[in-house]
PDB file of N, CA and C in Angstrom:
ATOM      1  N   UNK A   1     -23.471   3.687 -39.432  1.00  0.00           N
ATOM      2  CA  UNK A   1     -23.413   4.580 -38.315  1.00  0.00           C
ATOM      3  C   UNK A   1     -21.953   4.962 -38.119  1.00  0.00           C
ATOM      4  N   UNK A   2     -21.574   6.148 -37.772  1.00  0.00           N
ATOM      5  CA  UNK A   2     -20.266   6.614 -37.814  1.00  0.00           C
ATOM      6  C   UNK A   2     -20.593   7.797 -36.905  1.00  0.00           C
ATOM      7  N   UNK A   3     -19.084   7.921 -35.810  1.00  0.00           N
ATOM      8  CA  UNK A   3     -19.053   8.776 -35.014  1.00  0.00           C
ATOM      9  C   UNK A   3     -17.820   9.624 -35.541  1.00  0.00           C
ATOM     10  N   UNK A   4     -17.921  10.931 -35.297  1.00  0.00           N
ATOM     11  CA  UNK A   4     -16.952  11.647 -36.091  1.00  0.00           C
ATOM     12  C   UNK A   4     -16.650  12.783 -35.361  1.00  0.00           C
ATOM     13  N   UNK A   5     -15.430  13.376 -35.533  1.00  0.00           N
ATOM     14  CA  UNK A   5     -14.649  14.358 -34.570  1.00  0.00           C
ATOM     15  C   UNK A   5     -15.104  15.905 -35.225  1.00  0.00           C
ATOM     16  N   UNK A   6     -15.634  16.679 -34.205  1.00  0.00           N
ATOM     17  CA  UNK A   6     -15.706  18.100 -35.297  1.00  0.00           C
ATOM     18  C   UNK A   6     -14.820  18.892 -34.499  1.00  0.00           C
ATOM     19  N   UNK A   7     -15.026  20.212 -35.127  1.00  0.00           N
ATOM     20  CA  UNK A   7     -14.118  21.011 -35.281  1.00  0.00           C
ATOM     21  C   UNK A   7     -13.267  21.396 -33.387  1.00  0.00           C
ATOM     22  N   UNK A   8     -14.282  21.204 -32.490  1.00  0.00           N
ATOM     23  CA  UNK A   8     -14.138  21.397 -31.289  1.00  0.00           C
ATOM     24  C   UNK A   8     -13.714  20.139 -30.448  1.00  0.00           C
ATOM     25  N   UNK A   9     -13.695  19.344 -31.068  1.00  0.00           N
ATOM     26  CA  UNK A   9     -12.662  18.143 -30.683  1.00  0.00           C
ATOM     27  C   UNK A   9     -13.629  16.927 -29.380  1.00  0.00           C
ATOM     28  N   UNK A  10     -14.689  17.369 -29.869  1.00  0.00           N
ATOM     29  CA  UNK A  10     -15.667  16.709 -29.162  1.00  0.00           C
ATOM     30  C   UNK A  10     -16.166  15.246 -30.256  1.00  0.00           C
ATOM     31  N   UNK A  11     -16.427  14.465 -29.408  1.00  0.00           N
ATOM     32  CA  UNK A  11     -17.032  13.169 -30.061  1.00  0.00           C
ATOM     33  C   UNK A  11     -18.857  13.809 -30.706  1.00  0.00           C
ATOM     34  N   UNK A  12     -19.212  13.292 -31.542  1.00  0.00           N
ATOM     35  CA  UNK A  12     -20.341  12.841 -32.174  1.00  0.00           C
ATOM     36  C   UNK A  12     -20.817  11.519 -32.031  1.00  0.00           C
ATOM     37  N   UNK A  13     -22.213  11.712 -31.124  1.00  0.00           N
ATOM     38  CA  UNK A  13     -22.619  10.333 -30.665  1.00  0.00           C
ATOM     39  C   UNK A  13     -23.497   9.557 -31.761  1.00  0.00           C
ATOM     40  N   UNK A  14     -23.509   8.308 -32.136  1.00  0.00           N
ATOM     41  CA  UNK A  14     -23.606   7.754 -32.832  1.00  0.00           C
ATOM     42  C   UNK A  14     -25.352   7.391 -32.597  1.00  0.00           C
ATOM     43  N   UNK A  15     -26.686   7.295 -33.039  1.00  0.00           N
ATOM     44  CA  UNK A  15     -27.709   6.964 -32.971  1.00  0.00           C
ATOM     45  C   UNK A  15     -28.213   5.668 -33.621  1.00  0.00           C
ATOM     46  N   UNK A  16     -28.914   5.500 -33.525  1.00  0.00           N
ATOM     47  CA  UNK A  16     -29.735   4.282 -33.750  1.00  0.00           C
ATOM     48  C   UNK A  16     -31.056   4.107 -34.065  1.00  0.00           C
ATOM     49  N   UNK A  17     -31.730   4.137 -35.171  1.00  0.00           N
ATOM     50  CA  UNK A  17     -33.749   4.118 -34.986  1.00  0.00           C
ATOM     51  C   UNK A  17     -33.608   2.777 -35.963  1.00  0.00           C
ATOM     52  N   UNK A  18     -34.525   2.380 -35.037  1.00  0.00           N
ATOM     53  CA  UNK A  18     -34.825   0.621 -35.686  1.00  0.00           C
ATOM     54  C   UNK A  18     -36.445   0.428 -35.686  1.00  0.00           C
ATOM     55  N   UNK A  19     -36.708  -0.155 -36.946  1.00  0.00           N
ATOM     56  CA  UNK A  19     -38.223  -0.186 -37.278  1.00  0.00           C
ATOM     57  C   UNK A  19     -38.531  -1.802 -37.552  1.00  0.00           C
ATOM     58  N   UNK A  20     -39.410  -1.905 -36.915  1.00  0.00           N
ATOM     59  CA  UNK A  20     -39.576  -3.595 -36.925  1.00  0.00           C
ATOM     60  C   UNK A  20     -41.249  -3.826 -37.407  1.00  0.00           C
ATOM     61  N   UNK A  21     -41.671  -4.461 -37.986  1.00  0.00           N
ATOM     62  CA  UNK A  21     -42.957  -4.996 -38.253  1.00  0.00           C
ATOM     63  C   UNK A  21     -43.110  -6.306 -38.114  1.00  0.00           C
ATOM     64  N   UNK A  22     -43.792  -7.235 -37.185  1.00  0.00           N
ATOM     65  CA  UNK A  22     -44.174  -8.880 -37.229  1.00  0.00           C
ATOM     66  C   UNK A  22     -45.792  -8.724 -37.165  1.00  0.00           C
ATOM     67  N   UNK A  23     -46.616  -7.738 -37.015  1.00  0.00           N
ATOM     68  CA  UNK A  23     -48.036  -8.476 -37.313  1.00  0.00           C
ATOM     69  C   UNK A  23     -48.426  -6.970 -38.496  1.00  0.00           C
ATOM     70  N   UNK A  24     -49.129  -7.993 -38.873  1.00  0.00           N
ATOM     71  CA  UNK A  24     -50.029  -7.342 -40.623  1.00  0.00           C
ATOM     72  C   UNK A  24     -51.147  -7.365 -40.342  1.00  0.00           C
ATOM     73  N   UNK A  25     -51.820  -6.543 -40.793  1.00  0.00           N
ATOM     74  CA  UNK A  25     -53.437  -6.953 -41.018  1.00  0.00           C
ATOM     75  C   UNK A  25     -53.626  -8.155 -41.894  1.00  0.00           C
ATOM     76  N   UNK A  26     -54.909  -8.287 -41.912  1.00  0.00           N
ATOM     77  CA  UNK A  26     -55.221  -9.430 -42.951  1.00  0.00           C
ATOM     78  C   UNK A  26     -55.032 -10.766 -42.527  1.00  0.00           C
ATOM     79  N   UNK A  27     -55.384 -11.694 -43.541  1.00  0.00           N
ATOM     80  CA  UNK A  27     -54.547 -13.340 -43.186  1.00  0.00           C
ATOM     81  C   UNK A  27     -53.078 -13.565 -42.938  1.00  0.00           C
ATOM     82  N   UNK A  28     -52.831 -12.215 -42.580  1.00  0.00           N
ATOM     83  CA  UNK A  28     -51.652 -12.715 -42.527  1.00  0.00           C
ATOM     84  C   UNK A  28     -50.683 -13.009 -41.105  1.00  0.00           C
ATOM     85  N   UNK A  29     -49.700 -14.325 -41.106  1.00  0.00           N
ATOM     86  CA  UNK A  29     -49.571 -14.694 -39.700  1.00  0.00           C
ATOM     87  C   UNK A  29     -48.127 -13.566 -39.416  1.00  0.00           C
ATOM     88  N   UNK A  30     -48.098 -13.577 -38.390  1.00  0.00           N
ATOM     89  CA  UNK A  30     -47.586 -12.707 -37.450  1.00  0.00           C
ATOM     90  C   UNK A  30     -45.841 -13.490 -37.884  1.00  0.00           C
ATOM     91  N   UNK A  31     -44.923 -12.573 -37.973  1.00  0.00           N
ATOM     92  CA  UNK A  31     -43.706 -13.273 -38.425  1.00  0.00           C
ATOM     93  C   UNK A  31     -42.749 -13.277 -36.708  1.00  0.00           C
ATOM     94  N   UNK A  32     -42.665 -14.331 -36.353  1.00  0.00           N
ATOM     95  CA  UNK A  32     -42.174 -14.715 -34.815  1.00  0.00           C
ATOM     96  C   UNK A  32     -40.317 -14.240 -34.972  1.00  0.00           C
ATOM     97  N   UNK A  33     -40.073 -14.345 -36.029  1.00  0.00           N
ATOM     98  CA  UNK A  33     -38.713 -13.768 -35.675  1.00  0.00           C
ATOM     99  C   UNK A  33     -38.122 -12.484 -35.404  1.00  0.00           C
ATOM    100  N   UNK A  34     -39.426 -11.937 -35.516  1.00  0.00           N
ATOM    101  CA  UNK A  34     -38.824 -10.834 -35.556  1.00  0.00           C
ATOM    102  C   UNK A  34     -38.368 -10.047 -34.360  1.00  0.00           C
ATOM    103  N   UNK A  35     -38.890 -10.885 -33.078  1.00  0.00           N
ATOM    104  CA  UNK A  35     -37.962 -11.169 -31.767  1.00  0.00           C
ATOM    105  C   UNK A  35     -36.748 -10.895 -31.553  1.00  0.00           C
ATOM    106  N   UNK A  36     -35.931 -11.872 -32.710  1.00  0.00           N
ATOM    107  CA  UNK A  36     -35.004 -11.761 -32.570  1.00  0.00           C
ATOM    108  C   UNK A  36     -34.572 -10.990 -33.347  1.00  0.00           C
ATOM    109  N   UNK A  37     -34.755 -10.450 -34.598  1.00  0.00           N
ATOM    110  CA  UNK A  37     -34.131  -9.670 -34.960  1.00  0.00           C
ATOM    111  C   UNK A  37     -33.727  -8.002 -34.193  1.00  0.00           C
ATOM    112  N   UNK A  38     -35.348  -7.737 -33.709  1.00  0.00           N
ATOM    113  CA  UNK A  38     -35.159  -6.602 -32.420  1.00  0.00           C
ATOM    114  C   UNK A  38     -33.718  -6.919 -31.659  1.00  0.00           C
ATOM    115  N   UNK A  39     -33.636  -8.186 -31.348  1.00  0.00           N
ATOM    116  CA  UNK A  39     -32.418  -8.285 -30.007  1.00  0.00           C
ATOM    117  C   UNK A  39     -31.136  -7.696 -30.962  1.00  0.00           C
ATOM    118  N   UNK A  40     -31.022  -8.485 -31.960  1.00  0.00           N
ATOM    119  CA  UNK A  40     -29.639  -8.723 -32.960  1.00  0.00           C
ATOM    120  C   UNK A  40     -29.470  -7.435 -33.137  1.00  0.00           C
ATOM    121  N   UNK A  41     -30.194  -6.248 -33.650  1.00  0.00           N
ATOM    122  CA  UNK A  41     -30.194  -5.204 -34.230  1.00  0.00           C
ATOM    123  C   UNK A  41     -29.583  -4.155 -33.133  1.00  0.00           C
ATOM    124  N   UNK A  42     -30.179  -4.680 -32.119  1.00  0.00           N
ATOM    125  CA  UNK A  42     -29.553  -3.582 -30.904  1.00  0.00           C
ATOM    126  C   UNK A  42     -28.329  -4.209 -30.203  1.00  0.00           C
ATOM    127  N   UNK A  43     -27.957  -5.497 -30.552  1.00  0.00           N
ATOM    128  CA  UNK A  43     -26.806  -5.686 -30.105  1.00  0.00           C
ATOM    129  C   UNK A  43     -25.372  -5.418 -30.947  1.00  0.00           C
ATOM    130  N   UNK A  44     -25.955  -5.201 -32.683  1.00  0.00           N
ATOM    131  CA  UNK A  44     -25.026  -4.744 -33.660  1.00  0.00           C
ATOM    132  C   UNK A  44     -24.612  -3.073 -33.309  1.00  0.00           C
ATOM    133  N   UNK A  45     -25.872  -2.100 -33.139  1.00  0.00           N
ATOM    134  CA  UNK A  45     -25.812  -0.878 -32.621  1.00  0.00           C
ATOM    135  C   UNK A  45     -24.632  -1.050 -31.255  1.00  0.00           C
ATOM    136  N   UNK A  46     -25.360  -1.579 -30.132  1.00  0.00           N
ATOM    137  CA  UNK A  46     -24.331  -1.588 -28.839  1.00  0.00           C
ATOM    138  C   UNK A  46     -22.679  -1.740 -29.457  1.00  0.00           C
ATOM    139  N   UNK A  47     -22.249  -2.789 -30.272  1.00  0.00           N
ATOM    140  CA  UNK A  47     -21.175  -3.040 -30.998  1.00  0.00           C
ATOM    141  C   UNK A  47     -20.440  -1.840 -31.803  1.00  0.00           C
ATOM    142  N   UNK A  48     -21.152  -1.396 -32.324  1.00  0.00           N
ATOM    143  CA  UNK A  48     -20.945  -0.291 -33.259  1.00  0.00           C
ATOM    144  C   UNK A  48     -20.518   1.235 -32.292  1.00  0.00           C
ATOM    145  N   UNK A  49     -20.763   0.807 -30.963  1.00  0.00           N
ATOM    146  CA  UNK A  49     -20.642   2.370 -30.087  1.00  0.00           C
ATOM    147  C   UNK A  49     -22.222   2.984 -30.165  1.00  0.00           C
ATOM    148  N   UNK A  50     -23.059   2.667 -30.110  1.00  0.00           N
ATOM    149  CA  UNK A  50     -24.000   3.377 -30.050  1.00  0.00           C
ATOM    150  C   UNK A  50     -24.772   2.738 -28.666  1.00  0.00           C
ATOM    151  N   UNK A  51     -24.897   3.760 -27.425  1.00  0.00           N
ATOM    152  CA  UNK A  51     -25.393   4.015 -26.163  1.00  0.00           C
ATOM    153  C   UNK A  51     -26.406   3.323 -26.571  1.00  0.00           C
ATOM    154  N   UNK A  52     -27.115   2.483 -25.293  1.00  0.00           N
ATOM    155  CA  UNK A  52     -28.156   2.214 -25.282  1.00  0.00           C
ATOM    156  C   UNK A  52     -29.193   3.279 -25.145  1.00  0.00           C
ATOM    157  N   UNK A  53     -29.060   4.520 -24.619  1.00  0.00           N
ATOM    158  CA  UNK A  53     -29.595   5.502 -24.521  1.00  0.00           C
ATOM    159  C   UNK A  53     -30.207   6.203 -26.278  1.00  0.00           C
ATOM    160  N   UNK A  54     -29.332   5.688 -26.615  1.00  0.00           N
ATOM    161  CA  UNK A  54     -29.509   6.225 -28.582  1.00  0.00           C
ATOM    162  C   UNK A  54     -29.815   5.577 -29.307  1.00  0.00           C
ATOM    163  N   UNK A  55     -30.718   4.145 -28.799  1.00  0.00           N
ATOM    164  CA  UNK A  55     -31.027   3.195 -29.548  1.00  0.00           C
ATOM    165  C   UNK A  55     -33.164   3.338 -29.631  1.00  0.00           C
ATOM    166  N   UNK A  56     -33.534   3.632 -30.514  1.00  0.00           N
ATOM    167  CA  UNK A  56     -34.396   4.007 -30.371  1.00  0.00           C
ATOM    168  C   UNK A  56     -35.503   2.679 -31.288  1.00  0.00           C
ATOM    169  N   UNK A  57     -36.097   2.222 -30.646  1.00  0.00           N
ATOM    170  CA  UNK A  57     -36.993   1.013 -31.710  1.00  0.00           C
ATOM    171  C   UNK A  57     -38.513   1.533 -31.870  1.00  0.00           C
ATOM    172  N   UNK A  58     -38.632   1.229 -33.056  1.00  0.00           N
ATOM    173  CA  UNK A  58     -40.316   1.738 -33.252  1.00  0.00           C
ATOM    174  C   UNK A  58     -40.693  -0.145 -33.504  1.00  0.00           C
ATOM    175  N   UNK A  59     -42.001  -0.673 -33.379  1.00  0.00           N
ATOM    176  CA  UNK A  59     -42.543  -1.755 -33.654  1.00  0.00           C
ATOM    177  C   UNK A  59     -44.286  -1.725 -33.941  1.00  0.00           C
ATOM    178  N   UNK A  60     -44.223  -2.805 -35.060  1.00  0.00           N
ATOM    179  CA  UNK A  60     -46.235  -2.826 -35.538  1.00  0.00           C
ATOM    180  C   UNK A  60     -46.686  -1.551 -35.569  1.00  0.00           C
ATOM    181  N   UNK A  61     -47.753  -1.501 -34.644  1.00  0.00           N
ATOM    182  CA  UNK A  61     -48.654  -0.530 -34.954  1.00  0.00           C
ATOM    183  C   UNK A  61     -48.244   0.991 -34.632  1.00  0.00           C
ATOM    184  N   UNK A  62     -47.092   1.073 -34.028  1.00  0.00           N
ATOM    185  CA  UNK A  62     -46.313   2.305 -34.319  1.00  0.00           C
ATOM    186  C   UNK A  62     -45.681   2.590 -35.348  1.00  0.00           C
ATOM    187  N   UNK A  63     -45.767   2.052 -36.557  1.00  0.00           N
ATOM    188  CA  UNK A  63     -44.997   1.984 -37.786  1.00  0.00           C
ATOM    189  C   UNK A  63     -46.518   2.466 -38.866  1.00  0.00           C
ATOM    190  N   UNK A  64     -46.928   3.062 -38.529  1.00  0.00           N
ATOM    191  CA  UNK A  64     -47.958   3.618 -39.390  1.00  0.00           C
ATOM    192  C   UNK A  64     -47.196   4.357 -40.385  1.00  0.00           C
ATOM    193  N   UNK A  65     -47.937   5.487 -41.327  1.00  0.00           N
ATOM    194  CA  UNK A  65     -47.167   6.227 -42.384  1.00  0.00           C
ATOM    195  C   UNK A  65     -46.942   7.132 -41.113  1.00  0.00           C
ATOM    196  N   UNK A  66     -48.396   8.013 -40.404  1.00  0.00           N
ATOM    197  CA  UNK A  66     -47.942   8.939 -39.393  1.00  0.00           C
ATOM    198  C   UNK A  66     -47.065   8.954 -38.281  1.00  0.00           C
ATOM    199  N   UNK A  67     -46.609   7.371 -37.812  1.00  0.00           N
ATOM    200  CA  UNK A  67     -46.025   7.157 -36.811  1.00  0.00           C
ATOM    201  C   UNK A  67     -44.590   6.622 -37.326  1.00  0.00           C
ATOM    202  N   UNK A  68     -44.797   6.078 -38.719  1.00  0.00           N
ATOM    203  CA  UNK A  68     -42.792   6.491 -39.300  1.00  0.00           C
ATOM    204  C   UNK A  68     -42.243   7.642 -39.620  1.00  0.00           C
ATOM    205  N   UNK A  69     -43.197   8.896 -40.146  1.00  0.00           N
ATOM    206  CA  UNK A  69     -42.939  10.287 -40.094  1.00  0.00           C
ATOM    207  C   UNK A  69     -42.489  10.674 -39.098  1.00  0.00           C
ATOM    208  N   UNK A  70     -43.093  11.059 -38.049  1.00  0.00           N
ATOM    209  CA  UNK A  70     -43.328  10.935 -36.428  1.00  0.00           C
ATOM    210  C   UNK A  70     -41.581  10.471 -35.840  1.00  0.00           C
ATOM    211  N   UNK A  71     -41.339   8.816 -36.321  1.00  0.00           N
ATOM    212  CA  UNK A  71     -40.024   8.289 -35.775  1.00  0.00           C
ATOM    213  C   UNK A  71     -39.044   9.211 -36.102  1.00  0.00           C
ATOM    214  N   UNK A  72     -39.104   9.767 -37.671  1.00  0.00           N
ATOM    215  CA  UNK A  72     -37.897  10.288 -38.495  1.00  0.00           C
ATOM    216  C   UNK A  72     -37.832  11.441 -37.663  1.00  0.00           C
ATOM    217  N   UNK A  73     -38.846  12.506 -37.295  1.00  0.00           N
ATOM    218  CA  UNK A  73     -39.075  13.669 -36.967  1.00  0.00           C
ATOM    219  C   UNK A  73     -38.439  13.678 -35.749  1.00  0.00           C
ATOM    220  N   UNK A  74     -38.501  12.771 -35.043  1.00  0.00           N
ATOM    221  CA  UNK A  74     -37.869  12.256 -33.607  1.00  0.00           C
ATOM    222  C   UNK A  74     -36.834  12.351 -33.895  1.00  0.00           C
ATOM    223  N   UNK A  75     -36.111  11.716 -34.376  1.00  0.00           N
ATOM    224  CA  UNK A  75     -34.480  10.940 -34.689  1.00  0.00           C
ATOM    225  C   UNK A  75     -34.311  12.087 -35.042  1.00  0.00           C
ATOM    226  N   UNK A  76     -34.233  12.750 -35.875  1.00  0.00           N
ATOM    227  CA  UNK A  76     -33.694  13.829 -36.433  1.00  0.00           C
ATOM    228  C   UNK A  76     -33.631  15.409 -35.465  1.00  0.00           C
ATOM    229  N   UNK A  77     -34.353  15.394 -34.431  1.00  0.00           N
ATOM    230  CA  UNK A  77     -34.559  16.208 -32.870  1.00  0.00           C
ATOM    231  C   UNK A  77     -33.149  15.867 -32.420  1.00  0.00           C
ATOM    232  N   UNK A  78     -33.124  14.742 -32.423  1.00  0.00           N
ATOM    233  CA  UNK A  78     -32.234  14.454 -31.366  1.00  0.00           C
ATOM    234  C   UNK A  78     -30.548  14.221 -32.048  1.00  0.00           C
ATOM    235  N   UNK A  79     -30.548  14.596 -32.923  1.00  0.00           N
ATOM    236  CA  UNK A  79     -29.459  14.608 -33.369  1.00  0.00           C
ATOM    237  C   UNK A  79     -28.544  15.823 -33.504  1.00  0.00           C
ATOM    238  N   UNK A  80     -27.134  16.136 -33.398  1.00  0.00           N
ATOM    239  CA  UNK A  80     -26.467  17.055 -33.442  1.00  0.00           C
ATOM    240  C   UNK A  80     -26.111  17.559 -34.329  1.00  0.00           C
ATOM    241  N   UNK A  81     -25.208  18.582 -34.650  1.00  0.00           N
ATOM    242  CA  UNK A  81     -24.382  18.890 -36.156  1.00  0.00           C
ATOM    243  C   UNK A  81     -23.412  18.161 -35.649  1.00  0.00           C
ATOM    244  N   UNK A  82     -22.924  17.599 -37.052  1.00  0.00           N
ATOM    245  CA  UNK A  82     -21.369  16.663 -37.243  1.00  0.00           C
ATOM    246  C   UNK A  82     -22.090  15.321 -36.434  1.00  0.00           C
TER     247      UNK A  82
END
């Protein structure tokens, strides 16, 4: 993530989309850390200069194919030139 100066001497705000998965279909068990990794991830972003306002998390069953399309399509709305 990098914030960068353009031509008008204005800042470029730095964003954030974070995609997390802990439950699967199937036998499979639910991965409990991933708790924390949500926290860690948005506290590396906060670190990095990126607003909590620009931190955007998708999780499980919002992580479909249509609903990671969907995230990108988002993120990419909301982003500026430079």
């Amino acid at each position: 993530m990098c914030a960068l100066l353009n031509s008008t001497g204005v800042r470029a705000e730095a964003h954030a989309l974070l995609m997390f998965i802990s439950a699967y279909q199937g036998n499979v068990p639910a991965l409990k850390g991933v708790t924390f990794d949500v926290a860690n991830a948005k506290s590396i972003a906060r670190r990095i200069g990126v607003r909590e306002a620009n931190i955007t998390v998708y999780r499980d069953q919002q992580l479909t194919l249509a609903g990671i399309r969907k995230a990108f399509d988002d993120f990419y709305e909301r982003l500026e030139p430079n």
